[in-house]
Every structure is written in C-alpha cells, then in structure tokens.
N, C-alpha and C. Protein backbone atom coordinates (compact mmCIF):
# COMPACT_ATOMS: atom_id res chain seq x y z
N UNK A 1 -127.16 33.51 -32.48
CA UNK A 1 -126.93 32.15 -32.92
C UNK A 1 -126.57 31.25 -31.74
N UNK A 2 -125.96 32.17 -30.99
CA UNK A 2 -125.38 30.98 -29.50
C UNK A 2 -126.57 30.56 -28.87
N UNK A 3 -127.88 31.34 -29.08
CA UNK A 3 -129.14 30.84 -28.14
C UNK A 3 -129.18 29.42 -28.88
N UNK A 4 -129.55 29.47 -29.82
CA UNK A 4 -129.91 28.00 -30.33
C UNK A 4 -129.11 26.78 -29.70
N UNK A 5 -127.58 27.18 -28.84
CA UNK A 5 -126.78 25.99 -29.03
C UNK A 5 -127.57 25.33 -27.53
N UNK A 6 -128.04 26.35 -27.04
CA UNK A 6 -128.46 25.82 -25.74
C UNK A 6 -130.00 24.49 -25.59
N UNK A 7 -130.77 24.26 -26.76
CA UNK A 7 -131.34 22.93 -26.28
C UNK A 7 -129.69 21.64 -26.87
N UNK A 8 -128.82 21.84 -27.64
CA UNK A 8 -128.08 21.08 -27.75
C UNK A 8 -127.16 20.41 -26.90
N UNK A 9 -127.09 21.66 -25.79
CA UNK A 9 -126.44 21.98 -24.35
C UNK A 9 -127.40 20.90 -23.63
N UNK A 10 -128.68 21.52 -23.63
CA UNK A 10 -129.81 20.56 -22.75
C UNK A 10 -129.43 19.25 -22.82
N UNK A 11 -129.60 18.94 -24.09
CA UNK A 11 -129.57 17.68 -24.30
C UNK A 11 -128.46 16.59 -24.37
N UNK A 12 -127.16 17.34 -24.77
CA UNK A 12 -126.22 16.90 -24.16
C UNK A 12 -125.95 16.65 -22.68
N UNK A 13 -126.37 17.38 -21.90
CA UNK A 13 -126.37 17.27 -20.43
C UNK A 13 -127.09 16.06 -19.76
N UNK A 14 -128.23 16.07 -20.18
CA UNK A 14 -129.16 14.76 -20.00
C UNK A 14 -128.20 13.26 -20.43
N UNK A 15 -127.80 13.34 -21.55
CA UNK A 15 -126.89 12.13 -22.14
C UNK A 15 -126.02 12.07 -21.45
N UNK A 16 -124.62 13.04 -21.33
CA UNK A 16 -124.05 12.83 -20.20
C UNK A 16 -124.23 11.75 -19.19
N UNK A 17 -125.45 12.60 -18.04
CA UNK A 17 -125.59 12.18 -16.73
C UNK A 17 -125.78 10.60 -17.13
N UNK A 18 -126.63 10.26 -18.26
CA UNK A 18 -127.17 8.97 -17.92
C UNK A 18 -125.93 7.43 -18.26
N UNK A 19 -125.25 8.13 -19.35
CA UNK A 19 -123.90 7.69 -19.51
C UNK A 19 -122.85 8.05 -18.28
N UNK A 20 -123.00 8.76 -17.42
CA UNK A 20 -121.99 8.82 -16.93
C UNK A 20 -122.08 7.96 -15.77
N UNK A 21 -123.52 7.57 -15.26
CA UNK A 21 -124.09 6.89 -14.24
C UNK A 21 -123.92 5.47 -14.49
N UNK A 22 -123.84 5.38 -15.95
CA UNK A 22 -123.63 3.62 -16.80
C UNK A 22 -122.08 3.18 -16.57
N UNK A 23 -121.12 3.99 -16.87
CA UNK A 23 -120.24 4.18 -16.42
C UNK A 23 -119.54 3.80 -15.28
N UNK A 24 -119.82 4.68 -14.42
CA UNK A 24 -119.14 4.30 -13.10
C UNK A 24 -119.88 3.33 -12.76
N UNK A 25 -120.83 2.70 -12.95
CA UNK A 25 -121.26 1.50 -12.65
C UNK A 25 -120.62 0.66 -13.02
N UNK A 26 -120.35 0.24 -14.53
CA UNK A 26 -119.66 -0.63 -14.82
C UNK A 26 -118.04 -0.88 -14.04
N UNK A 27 -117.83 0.09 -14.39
CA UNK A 27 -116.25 0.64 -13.63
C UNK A 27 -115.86 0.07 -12.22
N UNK A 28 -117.49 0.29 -11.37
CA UNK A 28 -117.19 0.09 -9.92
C UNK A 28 -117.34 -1.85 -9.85
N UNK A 29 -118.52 -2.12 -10.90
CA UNK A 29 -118.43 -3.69 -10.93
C UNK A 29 -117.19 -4.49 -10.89
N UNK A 30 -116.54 -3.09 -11.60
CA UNK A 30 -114.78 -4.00 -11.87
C UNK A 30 -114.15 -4.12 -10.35
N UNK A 31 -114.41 -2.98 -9.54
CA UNK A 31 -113.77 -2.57 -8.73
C UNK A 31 -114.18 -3.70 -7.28
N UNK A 32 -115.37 -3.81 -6.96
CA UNK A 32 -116.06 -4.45 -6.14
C UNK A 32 -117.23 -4.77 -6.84
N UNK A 33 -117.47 -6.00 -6.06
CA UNK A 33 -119.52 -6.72 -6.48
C UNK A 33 -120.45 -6.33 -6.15
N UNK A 34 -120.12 -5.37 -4.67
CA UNK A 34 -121.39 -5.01 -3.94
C UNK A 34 -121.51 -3.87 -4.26
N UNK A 35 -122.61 -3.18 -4.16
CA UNK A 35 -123.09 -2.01 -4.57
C UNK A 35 -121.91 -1.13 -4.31
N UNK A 36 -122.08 0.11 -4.43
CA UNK A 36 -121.00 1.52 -4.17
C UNK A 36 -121.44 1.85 -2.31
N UNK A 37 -120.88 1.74 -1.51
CA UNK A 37 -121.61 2.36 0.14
C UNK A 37 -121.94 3.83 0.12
N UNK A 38 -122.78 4.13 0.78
CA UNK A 38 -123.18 5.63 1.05
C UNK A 38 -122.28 6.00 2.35
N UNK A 39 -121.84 7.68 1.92
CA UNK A 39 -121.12 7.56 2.78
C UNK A 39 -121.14 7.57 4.02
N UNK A 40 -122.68 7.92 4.29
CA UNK A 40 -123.62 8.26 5.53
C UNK A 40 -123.83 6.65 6.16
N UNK A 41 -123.39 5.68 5.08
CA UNK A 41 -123.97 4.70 6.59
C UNK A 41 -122.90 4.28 7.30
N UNK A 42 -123.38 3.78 8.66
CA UNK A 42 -122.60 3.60 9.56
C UNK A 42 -121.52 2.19 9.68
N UNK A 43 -121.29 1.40 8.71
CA UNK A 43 -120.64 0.57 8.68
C UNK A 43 -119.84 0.15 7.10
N UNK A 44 -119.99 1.93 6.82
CA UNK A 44 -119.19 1.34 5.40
C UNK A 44 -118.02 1.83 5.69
N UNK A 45 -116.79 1.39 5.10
CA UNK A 45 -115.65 1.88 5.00
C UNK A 45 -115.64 2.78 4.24
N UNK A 46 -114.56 3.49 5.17
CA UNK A 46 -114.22 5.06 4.80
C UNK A 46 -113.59 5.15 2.97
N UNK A 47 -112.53 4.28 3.26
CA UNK A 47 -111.73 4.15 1.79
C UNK A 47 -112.68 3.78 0.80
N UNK A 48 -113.54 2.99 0.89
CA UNK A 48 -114.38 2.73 -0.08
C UNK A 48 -115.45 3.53 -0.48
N UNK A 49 -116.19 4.44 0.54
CA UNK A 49 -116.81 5.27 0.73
C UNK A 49 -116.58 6.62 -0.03
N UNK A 50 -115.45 6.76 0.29
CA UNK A 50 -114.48 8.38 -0.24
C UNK A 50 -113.80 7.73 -2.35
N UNK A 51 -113.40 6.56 -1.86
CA UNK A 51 -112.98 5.98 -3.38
C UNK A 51 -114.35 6.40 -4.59
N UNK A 52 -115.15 5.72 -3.90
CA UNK A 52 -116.51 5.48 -4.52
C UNK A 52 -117.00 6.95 -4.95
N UNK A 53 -116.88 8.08 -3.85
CA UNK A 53 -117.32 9.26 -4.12
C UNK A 53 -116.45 10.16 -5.29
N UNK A 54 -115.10 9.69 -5.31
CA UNK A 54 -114.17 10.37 -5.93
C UNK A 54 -114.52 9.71 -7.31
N UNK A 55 -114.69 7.92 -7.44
CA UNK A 55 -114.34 7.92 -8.99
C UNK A 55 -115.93 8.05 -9.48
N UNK A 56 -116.95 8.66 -9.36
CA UNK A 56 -118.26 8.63 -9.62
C UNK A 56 -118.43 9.88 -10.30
N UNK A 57 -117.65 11.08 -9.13
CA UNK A 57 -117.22 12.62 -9.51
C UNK A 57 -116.37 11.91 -10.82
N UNK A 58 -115.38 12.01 -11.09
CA UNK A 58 -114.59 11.69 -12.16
C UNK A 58 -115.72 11.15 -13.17
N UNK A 59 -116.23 9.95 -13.03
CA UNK A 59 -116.81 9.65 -14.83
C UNK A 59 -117.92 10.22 -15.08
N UNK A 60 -118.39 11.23 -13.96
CA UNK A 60 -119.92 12.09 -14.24
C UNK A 60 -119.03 13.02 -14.99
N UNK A 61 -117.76 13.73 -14.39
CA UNK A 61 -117.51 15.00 -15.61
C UNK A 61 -116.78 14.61 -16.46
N UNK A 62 -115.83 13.41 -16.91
CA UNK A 62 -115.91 12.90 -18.01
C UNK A 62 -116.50 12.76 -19.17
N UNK A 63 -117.51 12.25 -18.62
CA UNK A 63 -118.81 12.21 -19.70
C UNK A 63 -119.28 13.39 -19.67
N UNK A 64 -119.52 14.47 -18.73
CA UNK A 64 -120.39 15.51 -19.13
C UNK A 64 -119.08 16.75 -20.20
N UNK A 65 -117.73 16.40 -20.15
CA UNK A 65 -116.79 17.07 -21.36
C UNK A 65 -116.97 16.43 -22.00
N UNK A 66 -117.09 15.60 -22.42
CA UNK A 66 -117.03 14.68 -23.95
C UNK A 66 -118.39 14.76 -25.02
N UNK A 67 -119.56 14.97 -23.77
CA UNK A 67 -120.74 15.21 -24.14
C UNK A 67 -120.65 16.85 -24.64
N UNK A 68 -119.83 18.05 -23.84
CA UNK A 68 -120.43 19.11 -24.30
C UNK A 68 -119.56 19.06 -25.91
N UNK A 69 -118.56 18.79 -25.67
CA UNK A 69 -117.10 19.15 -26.82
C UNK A 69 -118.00 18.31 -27.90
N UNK A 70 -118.55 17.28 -27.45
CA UNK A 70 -119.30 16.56 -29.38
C UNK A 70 -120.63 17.21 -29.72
N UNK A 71 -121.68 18.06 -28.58
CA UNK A 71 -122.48 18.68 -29.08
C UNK A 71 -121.85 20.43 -29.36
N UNK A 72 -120.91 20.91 -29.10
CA UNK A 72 -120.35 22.02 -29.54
C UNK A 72 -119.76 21.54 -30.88
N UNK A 73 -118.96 20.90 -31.02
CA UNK A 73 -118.53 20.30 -32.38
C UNK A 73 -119.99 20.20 -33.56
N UNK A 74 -120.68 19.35 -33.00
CA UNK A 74 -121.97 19.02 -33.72
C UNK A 74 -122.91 20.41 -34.34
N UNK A 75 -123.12 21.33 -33.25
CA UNK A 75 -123.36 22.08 -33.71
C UNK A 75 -122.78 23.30 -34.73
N UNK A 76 -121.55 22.86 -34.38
CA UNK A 76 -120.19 24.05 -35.51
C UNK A 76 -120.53 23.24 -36.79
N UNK A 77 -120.60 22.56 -36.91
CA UNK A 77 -120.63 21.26 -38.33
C UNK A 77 -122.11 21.66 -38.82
N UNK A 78 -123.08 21.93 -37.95
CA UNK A 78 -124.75 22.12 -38.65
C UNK A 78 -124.76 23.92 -39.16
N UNK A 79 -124.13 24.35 -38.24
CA UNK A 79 -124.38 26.00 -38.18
C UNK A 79 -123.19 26.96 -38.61
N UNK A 80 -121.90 25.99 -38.64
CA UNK A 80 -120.90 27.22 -38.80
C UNK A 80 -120.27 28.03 -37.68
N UNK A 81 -121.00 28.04 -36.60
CA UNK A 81 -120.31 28.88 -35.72
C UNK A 81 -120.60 28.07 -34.54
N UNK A 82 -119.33 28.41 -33.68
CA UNK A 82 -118.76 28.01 -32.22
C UNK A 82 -119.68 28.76 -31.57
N UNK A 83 -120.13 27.90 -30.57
CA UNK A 83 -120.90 27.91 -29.75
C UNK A 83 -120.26 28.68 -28.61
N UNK A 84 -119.13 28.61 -27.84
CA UNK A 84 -118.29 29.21 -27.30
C UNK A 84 -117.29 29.76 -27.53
N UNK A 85 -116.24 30.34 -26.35
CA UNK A 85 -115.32 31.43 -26.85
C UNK A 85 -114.53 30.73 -27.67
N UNK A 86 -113.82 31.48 -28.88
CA UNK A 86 -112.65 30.82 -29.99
C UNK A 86 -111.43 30.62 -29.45
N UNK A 87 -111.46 31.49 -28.35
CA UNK A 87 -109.64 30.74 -27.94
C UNK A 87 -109.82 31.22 -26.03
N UNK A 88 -108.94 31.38 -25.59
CA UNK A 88 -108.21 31.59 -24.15
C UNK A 88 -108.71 33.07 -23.96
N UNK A 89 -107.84 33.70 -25.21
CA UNK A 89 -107.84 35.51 -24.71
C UNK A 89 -109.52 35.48 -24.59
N UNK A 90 -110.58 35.45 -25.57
CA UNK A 90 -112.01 35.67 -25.68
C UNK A 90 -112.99 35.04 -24.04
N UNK A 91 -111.88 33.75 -23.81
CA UNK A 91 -113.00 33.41 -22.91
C UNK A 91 -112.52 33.85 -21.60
N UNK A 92 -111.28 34.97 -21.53
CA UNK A 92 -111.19 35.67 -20.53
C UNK A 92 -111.47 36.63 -20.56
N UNK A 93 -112.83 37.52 -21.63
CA UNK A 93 -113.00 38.76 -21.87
C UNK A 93 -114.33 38.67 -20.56
C-alpha cells in the first residue's frame, strides 16, 4: 500500500518546489526590491548573499513539510493507512 503513496509524494514535491520558489520571492520583495544576488558575483554583498541563501533554504523546506504532512494526511483520509512510520520507536527500526 505504501507504493501507491509515492506518485502522491511525486506530486507533492513538484507543488512544494513551485510554492516554495513563490514564496521566498514574495518574502525577499519584502526584504529588498532588487533581485536576490548570486553568491558567485563579484560585487554582491556577502550579508545579503548568505541572508538570501539561508532564507530561500528555509521556505523551500517549509513548503516541502507542509507539502509532504498534507499529502501523507491526504492519503491516510483516501486509503486508511499511513504512509510512513506510526511513531518514533518504528521509524527508528
């Protein structure tokens, strides 16, 4: 039964990324006007550079937990069974 959860997995993953990319966009609009700097070019600031890299990491796995926990949920609600381990002890077997 757990095979099946995996196009739900797929597809959650895809949603995620594209939400999570909408996201820190918006987020960074708040933050500054100009684009996000790469950290490779030679005249961006460091702080902004490293900021930019840190809160981008942050709302990509944001969104990619929120995305798996509502398609694991989603699928417990269609099928009955958890997609992953039931507690702590199981998912340290």
């Amino acid at each position: 039964m757990k095979l099946l959860y995996k196009p739900f997995a797929l597809i959650a993953g895809v949603i995620a990324a594209k939400v999570g990319e909408r996201l820190f966009k918006t987020v960074w609009s708040k933050i500054d006007e100009a684009e996000p700097p790469e950290p490779t070019r030679r005249d961006a600031n460091v702080g902004k550079a490293v900021g930019a890299a840190a809160l981008e990491a942050a709302t990509l796995a944001a969104a990619k937990a929120a995305a798996n926990r509502a398609s694991a949920r989603s699928f417990h609600y269609l099928f009955g069974v958890w997609p992953g381990a039931e507690s702590a002890e199981e998912a340290e077997k």
